[in-house]
Protein backbone atom coordinates (compact mmCIF):
# COMPACT_ATOMS: atom_id res chain seq x y z
CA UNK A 1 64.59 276.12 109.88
CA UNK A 2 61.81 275.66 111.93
CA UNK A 3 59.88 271.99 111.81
CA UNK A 4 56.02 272.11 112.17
CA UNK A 5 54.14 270.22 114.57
CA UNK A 6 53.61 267.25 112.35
CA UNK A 7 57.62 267.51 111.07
CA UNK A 8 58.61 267.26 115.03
CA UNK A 9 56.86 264.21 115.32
CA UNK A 10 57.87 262.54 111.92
CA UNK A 11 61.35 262.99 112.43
CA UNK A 12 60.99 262.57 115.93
CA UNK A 13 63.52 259.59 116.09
CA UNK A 14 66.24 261.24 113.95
CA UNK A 15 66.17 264.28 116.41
CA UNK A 16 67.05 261.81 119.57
CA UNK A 17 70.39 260.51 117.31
CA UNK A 18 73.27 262.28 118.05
CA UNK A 19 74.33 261.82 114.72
CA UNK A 20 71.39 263.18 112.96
CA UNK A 21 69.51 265.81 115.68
CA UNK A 22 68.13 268.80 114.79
CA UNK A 23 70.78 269.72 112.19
CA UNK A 24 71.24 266.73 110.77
CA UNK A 25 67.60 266.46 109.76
CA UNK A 26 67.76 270.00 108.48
CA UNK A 27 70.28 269.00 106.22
CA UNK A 28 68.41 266.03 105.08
CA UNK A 29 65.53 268.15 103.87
CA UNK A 30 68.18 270.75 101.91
CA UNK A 31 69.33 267.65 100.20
CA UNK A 32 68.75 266.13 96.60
CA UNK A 33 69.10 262.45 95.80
CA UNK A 34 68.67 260.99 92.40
CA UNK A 35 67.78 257.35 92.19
CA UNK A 36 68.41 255.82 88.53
CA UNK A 37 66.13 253.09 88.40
CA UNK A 38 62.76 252.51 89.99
CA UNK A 39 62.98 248.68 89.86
CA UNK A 40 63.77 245.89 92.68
CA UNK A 41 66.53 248.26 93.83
CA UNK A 42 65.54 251.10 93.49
CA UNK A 43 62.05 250.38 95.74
CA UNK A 44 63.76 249.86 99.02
CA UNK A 45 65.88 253.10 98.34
CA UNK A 46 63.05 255.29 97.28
CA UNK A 47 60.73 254.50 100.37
CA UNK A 48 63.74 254.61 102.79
CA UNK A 49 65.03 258.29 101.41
CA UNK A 50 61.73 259.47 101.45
CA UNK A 51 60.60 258.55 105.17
CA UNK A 52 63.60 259.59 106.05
CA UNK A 53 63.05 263.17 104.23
CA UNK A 54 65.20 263.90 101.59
CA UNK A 55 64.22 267.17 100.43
CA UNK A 56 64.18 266.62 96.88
CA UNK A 57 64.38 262.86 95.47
CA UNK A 58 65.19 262.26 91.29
CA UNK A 59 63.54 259.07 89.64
CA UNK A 60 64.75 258.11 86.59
CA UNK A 61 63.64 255.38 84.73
CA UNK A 62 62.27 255.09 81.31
CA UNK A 63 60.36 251.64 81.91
CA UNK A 64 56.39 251.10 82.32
CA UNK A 65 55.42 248.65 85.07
CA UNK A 66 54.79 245.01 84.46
CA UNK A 67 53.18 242.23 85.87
CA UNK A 68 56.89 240.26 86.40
CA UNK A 69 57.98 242.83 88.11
CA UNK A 70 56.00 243.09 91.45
CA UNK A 71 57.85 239.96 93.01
CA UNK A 72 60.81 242.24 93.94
CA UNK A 73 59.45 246.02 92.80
CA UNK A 74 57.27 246.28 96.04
CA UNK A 75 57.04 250.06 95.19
CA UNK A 76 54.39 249.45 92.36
CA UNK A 77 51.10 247.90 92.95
CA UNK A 78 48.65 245.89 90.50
CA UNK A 79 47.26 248.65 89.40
CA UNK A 80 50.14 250.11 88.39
CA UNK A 81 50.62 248.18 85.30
CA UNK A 82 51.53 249.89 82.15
CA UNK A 83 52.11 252.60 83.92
CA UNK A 84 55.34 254.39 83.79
CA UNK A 85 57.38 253.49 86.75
CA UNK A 86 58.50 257.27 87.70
CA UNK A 87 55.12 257.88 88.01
CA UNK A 88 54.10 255.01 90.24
CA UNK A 89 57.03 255.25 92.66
CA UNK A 90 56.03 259.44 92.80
CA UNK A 91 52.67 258.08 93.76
CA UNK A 92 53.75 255.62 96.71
CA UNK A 93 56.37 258.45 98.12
CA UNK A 94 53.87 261.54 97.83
CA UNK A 95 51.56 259.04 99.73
CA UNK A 96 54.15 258.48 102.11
CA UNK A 97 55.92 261.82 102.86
CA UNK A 98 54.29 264.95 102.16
CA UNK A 99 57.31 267.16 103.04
CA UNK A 100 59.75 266.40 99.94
CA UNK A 101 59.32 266.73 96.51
CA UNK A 102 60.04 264.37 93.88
CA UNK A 103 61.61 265.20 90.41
CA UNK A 104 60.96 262.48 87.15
CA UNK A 105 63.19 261.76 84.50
CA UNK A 106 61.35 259.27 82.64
CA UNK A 107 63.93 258.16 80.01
CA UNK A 108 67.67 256.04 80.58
CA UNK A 109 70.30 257.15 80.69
CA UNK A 110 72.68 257.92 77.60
CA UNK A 111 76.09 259.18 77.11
CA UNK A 112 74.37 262.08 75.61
CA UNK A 113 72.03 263.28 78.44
CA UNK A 114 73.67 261.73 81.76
CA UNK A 115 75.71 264.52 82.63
CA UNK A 116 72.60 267.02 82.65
CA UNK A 117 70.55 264.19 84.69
CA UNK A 118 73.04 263.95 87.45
CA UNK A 119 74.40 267.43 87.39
CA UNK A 120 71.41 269.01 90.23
CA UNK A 121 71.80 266.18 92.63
CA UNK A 122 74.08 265.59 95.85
CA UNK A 123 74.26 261.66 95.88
CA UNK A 124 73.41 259.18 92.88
CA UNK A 125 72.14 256.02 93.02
CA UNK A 126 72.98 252.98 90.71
CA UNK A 127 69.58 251.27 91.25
CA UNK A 128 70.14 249.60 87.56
CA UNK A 129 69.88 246.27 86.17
CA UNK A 130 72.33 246.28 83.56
CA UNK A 131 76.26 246.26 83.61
CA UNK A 132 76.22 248.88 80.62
CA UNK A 133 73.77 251.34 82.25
CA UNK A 134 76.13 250.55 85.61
CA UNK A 135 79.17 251.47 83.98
CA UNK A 136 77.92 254.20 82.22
CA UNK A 137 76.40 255.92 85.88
CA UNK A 138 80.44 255.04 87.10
CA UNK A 139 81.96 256.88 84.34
CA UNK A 140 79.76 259.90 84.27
CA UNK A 141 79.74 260.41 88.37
CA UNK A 142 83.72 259.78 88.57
CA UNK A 143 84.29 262.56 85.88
CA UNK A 144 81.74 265.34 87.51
CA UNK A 145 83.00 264.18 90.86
CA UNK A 146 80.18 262.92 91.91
CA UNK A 147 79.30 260.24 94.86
CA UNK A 148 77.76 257.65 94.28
CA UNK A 149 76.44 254.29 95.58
CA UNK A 150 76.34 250.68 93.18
CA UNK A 151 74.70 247.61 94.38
CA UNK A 152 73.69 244.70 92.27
CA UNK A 153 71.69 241.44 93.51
CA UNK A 154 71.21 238.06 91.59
CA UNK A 155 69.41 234.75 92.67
CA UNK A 156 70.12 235.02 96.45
CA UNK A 157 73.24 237.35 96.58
CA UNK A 158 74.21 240.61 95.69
CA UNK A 159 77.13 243.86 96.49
CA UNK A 160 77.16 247.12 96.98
CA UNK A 161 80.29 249.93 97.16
CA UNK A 162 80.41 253.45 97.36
CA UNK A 163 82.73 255.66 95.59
CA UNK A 164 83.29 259.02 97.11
CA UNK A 165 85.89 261.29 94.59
CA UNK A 166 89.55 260.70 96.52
CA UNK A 167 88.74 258.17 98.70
CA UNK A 168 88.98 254.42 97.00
CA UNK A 169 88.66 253.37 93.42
CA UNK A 170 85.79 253.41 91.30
CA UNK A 171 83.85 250.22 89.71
CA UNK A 172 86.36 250.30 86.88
CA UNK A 173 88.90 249.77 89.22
CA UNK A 174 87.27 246.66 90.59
CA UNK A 175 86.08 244.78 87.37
CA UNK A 176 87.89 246.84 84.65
CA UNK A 177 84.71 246.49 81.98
CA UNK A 178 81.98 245.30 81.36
CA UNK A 179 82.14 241.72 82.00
CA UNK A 180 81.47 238.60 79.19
CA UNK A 181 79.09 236.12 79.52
CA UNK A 182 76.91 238.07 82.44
CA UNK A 183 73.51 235.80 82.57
CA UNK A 184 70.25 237.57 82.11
CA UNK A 185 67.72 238.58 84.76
CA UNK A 186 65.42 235.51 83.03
CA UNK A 187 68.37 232.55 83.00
CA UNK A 188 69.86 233.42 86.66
CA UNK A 189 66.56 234.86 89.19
CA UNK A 190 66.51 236.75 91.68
CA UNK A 191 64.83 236.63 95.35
CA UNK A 192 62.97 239.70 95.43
CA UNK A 193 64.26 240.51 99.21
CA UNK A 194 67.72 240.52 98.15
CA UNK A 195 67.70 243.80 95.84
CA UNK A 196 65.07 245.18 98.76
CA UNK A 197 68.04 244.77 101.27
CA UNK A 198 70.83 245.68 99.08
CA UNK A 199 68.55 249.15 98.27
CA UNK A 200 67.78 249.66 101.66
CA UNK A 201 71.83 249.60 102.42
CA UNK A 202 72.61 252.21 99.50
CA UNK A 203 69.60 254.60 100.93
CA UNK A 204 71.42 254.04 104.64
CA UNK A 205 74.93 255.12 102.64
CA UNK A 206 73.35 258.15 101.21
CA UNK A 207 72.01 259.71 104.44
CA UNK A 208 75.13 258.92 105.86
CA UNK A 209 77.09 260.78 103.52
CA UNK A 210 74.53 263.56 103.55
CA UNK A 211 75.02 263.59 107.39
CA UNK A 212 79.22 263.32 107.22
CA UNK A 213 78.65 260.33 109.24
CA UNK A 214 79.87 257.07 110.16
CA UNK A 215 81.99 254.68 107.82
CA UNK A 216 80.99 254.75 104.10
CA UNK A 217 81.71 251.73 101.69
CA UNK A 218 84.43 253.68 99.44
CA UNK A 219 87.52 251.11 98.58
CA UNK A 220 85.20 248.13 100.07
CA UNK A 221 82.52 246.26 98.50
CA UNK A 222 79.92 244.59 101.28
CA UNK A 223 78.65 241.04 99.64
CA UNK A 224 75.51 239.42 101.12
CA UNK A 225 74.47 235.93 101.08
CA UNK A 226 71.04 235.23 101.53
CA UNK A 227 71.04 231.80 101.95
CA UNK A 228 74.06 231.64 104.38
CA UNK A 229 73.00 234.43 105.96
CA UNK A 230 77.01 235.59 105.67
CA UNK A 231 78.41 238.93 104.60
CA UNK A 232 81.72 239.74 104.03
CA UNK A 233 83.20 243.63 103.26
CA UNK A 234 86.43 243.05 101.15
CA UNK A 235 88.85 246.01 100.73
CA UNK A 236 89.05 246.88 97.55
CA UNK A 237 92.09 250.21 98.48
CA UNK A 238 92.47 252.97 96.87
CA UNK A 239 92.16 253.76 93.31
CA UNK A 240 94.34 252.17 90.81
CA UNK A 241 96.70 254.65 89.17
CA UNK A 242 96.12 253.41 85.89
CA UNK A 243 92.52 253.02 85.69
CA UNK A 244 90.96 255.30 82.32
CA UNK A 245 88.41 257.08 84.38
CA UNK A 246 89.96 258.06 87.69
CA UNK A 247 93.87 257.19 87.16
CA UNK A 248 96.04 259.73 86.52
CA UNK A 249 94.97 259.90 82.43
CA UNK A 250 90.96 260.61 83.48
CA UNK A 251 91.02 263.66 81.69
CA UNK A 252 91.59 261.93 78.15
CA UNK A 253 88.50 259.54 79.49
CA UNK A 254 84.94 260.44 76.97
CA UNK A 255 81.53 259.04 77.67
CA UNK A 256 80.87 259.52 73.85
CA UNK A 257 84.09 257.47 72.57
CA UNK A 258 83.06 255.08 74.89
CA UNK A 259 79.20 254.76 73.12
CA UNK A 260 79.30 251.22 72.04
CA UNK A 261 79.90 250.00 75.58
CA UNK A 262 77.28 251.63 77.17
CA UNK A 263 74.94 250.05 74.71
CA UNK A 264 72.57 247.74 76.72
CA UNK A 265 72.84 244.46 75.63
CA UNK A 266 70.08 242.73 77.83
CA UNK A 267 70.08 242.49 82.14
CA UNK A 268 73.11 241.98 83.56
CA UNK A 269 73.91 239.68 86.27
CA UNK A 270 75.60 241.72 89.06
CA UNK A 271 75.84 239.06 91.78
CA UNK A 272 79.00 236.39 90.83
CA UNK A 273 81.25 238.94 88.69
CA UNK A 274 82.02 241.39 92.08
CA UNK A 275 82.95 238.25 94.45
CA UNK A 276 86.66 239.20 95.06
């Protein structure tokens, strides 16, 4: 393709990286990204895919924006409030990148309509809040094979894995369920910068895998402390054999049987449950 005068100078950093270039940028801009939650997460991503031109971005959220959220959702202004977030963060990319266009789903995600949300998109995006919703995003990308990225921040921590189909387990294969006892958002806090890091990390994992570059967090989960400043990337292998979704009996595995666990049950806390 050929880049306009104003593309050659946005993009003018990616074209001096020899793992990006010309092509690489190219590919970029074919590409389609779906973010599933516009929240403290899913800011950081959004921003970061979009400057860095992914052709066509997904939001999907089904929340409107409130006044507790714009500690840590530094995609939504003030004025945003009571607006629905897909249509604030559209606003704040279309203001920032002109070249891509951006695609709102502005419901959750169910067992009964995931599969036709994720089915156009190259790369997914766990940007939720909620172990269910988390789960739910796991199950559905492991059976249509596709990648994916999960993060999850609390107080001042948080994770974040990739899972790529045949190359490391899955969340299931870390935690097994839905963990017991998860605090909510309210009882535990959060720092807003931590989610804005750990989103800006699952945007970097998406171009990468976009791009075929560089070494992606599949069988590892990277764990942040923001008040140590310490990270730590603990190998998580490869998938376990016997794990429901993507052991050797996946194909007996149903998002619909499994209903009643996807049923959101308040905010999950993501931070203490993945520390391995």
């Amino acid at each position: 393709m050929a880049f306009s005068k104003e593309q050659a100078q946005r993009y003018a950093r990616h074209f001096v990286l020899k793992e990006i270039g010309v092509a690489g940028q190219e590919r970029l801009l074919q590409s389609r990204v779906l973010v599933i939650g516009a929240g403290a997460l899913g800011s950081g991503a959004l921003m970061y895919l979009a400057a860095a031109g992914i052709g066509v971005i997904g939001i999907c959220d089904g929340d409107r924006v409130e006044l507790s959220n714009l500690s840590r959702q530094i995609i939504h202004r003030q004025s945003d409030i009571g607006a629905l977030k897909t249509e604030s963060a559209k606003r704040a990319l279309v203001g920032l990148n002109s070249d891509i266009t951006i695609q709102l789903i502005s419901e959750r995600v169910t067992p009964d309509n995931i599969e036709a949300v994720i089915s156009p998109y190259d790369f997914i995006l766990d940007c939720t809040d909620r172990f269910e919703t988390k789960f739910l995003i796991n199950d559905a990308c492991v059976l249509m094979e596709k990648p994916y990225s999960h993060a999850g921040a609390v107080r001042f921590e948080g994770q974040a894995m990739t899972y790529v189909p045949g190359r490391g387990g899955c969340l299931r294969c870390v935690l097994g369920g839905v963990p017991e006892n998860a605090a909510s958002c309210a009882e535990a806090g959060v720092l807003g910068a931590i989610p804005g890091i750990l989103g800006c990390i699952q945007a970097t994992e998406a171009i990468k895998y976009l791009l075929g570059t560089g070494e992606l967090l599949t069988g590892r989960v990277l764990h942040i402390d923001g008040l140590t400043m310490r990270t730590q990337v603990i190998n998580t292998g490869a998938a376990d054999e016997n794990c429901p979704v993507c052991g050797k009996e996946r194909t007996s595995f149903s998002l619909l049987q499994h209903r009643g666990e996807y049923e959101p049950k308040g905010c999950g806390s993501q931070g203490s449950d993945l520390h391995l």
